[in-house]
N, C-alpha and C. Protein backbone atom coordinates (compact mmCIF):
# COMPACT_ATOMS: atom_id res chain seq x y z
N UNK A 1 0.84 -1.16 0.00
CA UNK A 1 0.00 0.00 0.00
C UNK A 1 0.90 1.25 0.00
N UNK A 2 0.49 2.24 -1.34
CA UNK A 2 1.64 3.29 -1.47
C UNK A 2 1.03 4.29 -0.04
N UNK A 3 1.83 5.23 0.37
CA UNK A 3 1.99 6.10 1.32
C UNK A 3 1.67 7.42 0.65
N UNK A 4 0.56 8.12 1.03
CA UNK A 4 0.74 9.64 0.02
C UNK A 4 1.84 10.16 0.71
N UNK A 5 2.49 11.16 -0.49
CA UNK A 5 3.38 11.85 -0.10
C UNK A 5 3.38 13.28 0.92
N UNK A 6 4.29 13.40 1.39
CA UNK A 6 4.20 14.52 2.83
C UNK A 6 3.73 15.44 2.30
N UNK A 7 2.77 16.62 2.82
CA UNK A 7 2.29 17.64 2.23
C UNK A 7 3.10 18.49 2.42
N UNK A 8 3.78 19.40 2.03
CA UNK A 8 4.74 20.65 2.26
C UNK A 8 3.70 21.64 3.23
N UNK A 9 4.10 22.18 4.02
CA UNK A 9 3.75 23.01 4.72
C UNK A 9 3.47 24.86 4.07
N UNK A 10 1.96 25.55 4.19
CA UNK A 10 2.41 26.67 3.54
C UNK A 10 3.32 27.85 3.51
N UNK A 11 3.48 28.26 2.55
CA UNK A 11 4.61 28.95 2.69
C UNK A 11 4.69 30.48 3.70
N UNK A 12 3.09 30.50 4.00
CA UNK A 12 3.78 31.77 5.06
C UNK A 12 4.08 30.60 6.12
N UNK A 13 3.90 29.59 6.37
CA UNK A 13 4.55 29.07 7.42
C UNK A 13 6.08 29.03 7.74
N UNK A 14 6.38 28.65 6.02
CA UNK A 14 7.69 28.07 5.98
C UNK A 14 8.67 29.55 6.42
N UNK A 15 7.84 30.67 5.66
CA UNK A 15 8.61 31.93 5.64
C UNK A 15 8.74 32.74 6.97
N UNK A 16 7.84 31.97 8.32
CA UNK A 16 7.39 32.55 9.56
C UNK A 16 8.97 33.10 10.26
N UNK A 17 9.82 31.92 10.49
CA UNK A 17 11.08 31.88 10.84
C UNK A 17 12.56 33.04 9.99
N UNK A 18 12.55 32.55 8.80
CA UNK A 18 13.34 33.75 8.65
C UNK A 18 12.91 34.66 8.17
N UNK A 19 11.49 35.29 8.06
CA UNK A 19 10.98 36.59 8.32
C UNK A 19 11.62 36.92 9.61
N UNK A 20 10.97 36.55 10.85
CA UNK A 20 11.15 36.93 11.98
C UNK A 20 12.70 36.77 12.32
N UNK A 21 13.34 36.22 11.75
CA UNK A 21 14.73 36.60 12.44
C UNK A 21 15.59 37.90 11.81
N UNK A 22 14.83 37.67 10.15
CA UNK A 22 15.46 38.95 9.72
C UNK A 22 14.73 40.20 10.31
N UNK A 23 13.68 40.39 10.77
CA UNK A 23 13.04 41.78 11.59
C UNK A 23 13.76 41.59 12.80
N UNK A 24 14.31 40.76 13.58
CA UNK A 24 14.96 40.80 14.53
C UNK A 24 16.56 41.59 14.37
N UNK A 25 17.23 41.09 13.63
CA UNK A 25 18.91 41.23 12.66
C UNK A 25 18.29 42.75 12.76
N UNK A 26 17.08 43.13 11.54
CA UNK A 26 17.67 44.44 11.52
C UNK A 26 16.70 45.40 12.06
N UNK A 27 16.50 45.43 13.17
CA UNK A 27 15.51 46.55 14.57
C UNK A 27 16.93 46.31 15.30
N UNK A 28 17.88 45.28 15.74
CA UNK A 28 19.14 45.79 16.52
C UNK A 28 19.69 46.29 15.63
N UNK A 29 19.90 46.09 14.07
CA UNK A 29 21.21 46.87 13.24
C UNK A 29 19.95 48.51 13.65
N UNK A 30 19.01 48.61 13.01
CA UNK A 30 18.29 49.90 13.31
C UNK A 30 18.75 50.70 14.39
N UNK A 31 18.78 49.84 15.33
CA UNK A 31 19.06 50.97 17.15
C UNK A 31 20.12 51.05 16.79
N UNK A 32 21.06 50.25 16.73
CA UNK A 32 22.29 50.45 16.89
C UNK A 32 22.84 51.71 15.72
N UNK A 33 22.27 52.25 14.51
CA UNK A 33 22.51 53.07 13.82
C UNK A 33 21.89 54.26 14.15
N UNK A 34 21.30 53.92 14.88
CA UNK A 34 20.54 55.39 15.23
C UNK A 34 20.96 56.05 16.54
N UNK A 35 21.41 55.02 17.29
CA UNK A 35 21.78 55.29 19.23
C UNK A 35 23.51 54.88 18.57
N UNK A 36 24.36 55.82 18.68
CA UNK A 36 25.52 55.67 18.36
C UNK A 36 26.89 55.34 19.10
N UNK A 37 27.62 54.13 19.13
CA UNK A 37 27.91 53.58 19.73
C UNK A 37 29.63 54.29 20.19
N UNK A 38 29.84 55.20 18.97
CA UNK A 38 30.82 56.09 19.20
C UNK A 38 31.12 57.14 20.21
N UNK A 39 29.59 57.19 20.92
CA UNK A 39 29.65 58.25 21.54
C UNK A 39 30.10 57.69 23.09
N UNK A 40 30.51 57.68 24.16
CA UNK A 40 30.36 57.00 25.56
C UNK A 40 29.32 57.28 25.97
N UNK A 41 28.91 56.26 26.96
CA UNK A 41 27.98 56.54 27.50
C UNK A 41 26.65 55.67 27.02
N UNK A 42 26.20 55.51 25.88
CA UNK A 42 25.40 54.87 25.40
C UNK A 42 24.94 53.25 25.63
N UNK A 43 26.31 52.79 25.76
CA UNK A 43 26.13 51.12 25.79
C UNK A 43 27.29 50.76 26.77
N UNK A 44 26.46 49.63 27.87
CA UNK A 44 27.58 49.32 28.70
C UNK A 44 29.36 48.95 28.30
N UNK A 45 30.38 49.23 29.01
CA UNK A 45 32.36 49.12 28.49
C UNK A 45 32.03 47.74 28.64
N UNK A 46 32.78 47.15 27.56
CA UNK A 46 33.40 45.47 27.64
C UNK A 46 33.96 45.16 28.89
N UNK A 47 33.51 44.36 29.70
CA UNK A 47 34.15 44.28 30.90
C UNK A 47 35.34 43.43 30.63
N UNK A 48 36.01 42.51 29.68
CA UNK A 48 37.55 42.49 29.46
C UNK A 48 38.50 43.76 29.05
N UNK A 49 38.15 44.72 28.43
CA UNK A 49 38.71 45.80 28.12
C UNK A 49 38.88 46.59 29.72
N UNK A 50 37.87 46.31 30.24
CA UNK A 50 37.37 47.36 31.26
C UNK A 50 38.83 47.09 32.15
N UNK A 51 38.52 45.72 33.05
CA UNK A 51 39.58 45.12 33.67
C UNK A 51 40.93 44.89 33.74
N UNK A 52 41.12 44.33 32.18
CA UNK A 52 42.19 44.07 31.64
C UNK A 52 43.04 44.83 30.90
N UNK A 53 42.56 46.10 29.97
CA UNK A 53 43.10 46.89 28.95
C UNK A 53 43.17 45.74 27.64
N UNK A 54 42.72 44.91 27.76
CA UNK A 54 42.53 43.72 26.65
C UNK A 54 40.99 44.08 25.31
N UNK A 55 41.43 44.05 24.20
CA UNK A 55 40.26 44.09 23.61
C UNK A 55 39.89 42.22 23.19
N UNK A 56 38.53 42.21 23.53
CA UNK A 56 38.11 40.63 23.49
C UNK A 56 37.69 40.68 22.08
N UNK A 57 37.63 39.68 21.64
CA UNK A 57 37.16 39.32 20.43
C UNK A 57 35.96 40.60 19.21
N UNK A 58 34.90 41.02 20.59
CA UNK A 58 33.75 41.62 19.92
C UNK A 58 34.17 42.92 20.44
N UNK A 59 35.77 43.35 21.07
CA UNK A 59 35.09 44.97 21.11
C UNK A 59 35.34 45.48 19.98
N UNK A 60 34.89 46.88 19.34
CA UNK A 60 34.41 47.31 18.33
C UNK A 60 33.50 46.95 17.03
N UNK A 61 32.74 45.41 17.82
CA UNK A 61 31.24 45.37 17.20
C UNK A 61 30.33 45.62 16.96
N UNK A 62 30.11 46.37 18.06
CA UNK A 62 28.82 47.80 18.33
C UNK A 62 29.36 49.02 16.91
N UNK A 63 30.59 49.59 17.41
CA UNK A 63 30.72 50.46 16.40
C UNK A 63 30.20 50.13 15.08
N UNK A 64 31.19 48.53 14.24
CA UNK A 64 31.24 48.19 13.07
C UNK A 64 29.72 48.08 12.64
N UNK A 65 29.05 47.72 13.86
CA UNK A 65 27.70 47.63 12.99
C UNK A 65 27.03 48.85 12.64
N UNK A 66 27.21 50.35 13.63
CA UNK A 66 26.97 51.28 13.26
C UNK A 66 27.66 51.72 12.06
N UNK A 67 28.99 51.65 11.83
CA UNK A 67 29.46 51.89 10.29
C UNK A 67 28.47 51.17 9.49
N UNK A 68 28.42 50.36 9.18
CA UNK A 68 27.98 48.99 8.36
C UNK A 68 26.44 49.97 7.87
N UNK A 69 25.61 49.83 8.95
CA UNK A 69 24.60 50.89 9.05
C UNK A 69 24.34 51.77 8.20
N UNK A 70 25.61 53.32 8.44
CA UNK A 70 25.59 54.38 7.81
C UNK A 70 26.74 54.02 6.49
N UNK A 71 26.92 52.72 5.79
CA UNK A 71 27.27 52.95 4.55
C UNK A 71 29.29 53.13 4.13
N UNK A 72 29.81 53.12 5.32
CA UNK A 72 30.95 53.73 6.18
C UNK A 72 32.26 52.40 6.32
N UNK A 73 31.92 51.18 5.10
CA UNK A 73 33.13 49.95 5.06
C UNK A 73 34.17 49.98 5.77
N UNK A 74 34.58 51.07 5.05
CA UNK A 74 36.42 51.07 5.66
C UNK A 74 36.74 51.18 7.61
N UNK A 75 35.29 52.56 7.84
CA UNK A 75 35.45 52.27 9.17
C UNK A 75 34.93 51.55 10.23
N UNK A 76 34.21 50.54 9.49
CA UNK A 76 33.47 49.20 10.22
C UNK A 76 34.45 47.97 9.86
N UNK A 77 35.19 47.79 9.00
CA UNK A 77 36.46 46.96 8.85
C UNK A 77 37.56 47.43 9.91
N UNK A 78 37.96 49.22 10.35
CA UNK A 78 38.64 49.31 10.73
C UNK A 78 37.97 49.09 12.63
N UNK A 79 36.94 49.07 13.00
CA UNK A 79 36.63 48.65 14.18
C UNK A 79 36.37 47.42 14.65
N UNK A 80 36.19 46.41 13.92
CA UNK A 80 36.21 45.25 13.90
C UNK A 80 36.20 44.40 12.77
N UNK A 81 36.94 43.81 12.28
CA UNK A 81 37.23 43.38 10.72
C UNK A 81 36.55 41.90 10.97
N UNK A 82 36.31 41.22 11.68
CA UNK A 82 36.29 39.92 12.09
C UNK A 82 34.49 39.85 12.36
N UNK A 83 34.03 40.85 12.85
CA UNK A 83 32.64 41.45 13.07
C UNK A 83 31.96 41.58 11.59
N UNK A 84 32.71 41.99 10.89
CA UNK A 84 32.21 42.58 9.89
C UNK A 84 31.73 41.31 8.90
N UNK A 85 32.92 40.46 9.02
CA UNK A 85 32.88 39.07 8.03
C UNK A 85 31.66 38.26 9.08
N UNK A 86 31.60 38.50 9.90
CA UNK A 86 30.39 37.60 10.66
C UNK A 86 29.04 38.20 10.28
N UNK A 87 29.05 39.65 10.03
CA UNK A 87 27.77 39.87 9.23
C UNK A 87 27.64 39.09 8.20
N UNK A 88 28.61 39.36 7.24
CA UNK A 88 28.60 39.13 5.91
C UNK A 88 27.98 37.76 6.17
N UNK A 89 28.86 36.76 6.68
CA UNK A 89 28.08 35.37 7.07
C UNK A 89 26.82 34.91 7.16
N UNK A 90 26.51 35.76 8.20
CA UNK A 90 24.84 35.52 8.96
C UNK A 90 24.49 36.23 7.60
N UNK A 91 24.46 36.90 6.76
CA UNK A 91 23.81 37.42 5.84
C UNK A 91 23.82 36.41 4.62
N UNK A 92 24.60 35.61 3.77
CA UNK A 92 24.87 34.63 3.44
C UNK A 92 23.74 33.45 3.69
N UNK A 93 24.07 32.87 5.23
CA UNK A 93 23.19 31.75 5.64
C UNK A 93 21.99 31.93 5.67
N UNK A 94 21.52 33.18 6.17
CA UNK A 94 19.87 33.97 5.92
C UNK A 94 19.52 33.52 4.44
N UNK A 95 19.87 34.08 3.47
CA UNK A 95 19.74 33.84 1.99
C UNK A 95 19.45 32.34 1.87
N UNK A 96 20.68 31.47 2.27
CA UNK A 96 20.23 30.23 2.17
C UNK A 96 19.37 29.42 2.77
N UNK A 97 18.82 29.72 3.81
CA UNK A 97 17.62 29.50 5.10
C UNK A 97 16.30 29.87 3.85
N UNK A 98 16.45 31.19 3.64
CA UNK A 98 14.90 31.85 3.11
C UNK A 98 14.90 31.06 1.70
N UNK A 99 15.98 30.96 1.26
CA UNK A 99 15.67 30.14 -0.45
C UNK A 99 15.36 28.79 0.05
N UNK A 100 15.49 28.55 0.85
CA UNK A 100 15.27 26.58 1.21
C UNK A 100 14.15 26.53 1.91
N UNK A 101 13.62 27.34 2.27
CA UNK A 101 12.11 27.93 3.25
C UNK A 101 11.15 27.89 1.48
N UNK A 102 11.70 29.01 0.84
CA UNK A 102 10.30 28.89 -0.36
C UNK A 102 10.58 28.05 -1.07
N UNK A 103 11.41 27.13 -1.60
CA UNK A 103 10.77 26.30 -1.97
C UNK A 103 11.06 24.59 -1.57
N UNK A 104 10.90 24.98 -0.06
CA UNK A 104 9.89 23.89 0.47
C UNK A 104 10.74 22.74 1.25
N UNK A 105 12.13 23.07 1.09
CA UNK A 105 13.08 22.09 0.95
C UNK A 105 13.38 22.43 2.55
N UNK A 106 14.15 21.13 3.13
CA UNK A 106 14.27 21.39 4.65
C UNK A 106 15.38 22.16 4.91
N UNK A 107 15.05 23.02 5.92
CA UNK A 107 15.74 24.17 6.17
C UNK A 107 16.88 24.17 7.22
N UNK A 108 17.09 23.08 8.04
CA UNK A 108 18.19 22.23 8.68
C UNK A 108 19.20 21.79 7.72
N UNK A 109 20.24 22.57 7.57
CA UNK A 109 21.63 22.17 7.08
C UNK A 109 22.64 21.39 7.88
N UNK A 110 23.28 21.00 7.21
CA UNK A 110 24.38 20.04 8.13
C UNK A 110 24.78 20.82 9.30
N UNK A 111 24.72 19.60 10.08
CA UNK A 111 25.24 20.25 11.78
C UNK A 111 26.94 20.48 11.76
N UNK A 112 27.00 21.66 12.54
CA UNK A 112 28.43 21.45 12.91
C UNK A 112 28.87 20.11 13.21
N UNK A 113 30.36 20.02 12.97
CA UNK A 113 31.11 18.92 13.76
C UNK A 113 32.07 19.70 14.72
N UNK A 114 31.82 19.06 15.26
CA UNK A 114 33.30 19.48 16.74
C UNK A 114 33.93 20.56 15.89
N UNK A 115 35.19 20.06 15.09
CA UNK A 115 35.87 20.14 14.39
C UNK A 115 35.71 21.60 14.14
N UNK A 116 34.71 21.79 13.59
CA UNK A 116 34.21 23.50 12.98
C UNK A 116 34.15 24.39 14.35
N UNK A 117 33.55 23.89 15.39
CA UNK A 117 33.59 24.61 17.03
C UNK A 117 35.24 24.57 17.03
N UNK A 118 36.21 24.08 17.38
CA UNK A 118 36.96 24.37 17.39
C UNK A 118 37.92 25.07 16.58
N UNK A 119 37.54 25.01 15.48
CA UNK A 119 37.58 26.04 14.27
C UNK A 119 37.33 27.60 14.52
N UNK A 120 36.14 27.82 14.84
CA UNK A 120 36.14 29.06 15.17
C UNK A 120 36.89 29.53 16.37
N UNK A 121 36.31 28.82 17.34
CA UNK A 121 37.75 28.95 18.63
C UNK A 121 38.84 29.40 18.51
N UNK A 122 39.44 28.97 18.00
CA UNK A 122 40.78 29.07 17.69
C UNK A 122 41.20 30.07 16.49
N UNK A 123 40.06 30.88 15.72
CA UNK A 123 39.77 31.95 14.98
C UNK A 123 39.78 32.89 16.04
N UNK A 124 38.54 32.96 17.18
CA UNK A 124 38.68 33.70 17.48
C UNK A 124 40.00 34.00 18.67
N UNK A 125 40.44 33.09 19.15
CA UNK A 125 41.02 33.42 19.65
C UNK A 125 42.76 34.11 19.69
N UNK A 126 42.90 33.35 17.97
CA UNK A 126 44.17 34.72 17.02
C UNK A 126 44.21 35.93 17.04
N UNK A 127 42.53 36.29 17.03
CA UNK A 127 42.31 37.54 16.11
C UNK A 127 42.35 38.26 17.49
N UNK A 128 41.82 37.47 18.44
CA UNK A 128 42.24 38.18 19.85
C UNK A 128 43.67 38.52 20.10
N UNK A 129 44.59 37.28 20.59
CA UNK A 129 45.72 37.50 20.61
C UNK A 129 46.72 38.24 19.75
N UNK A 130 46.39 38.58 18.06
CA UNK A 130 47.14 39.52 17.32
C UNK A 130 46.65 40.89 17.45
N UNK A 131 45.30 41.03 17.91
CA UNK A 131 44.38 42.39 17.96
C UNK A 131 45.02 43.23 19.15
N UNK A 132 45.97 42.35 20.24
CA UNK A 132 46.34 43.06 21.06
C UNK A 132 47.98 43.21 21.40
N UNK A 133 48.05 42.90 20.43
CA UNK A 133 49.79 42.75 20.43
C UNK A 133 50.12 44.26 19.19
N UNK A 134 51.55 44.89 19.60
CA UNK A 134 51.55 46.11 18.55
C UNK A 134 51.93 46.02 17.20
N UNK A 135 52.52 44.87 16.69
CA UNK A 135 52.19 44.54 15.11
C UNK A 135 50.49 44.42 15.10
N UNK A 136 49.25 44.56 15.43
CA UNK A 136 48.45 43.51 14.89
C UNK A 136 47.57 44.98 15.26
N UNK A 137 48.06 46.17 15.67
CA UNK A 137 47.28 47.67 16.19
C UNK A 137 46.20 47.37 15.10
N UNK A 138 46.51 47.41 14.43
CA UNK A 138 45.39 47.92 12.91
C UNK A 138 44.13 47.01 13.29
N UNK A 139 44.23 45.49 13.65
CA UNK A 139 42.66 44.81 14.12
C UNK A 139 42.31 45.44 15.38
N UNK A 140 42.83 46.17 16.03
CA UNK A 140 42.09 46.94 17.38
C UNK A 140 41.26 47.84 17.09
N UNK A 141 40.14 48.36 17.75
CA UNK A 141 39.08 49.36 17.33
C UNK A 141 39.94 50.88 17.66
């Protein structure tokens, strides 16, 4: 006895998820371009910077996204270059989420392996260690 085949789900369903994450992505890129992160005062100090004089991985992410925002590359590369390629990313995987959402196809891509977690780890934790050393000034915000 054949099995009918699975019904696809409709598509404002399918589209529910990365609608809503992209109105999420950009109401924080929104504040954050509008409430300016250049100024003090606005958004709580990195408490590794604070403590340490260390910049961690994400300080000058706030800024870069306000560059990014107002149109401003060079000085959202120059506040966080590593921030910037993680937009680009999440912007990337969005695309591929919403094209696999309309038409219909499952929207679960291969899982990380370890392998990739420690991958980034160890990304970020270069870009840390060269960001604060004085050859590496230029990745500091």
């Amino acid at each position: 006895m054949a099995h009918p085949a699975p019904r696809r789900s409709a598509l404002p369903r399918r589209l529910a998820a990365p609608l809503g994450a992209l109105t999420a992505a950009l109401a924080a890129f929104v504040y954050v371009g509008a409430v300016d992160p250049h100024e003090p005062g606005h958004y709580p100090v990195c408490p590794l910077l604070h403590l340490t004089g260390l910049y961690c991985p994400a300080c000058g992410g706030l800024r870069s996204a306000h560059d990014v925002v107002h149109g401003d590359l060079p000085a959202a590369l120059g506040a966080n270059a590593l921030a910037v390629a993680g937009y680009a990313a999440c912007a990337v995987f969005w695309a591929v989420w919403l094209t696999r959402a309309v038409r219909g196809r499952p929207t679960a891509g291969p899982r990380p392996r370890a392998v990739h977690w420690w991958a980034l780890a160890g990304l970020l934790l270069v870009f840390t260690f060269v960001r604060n050393l004085p050859a590496g000034s230029a990745l500091a915000p």
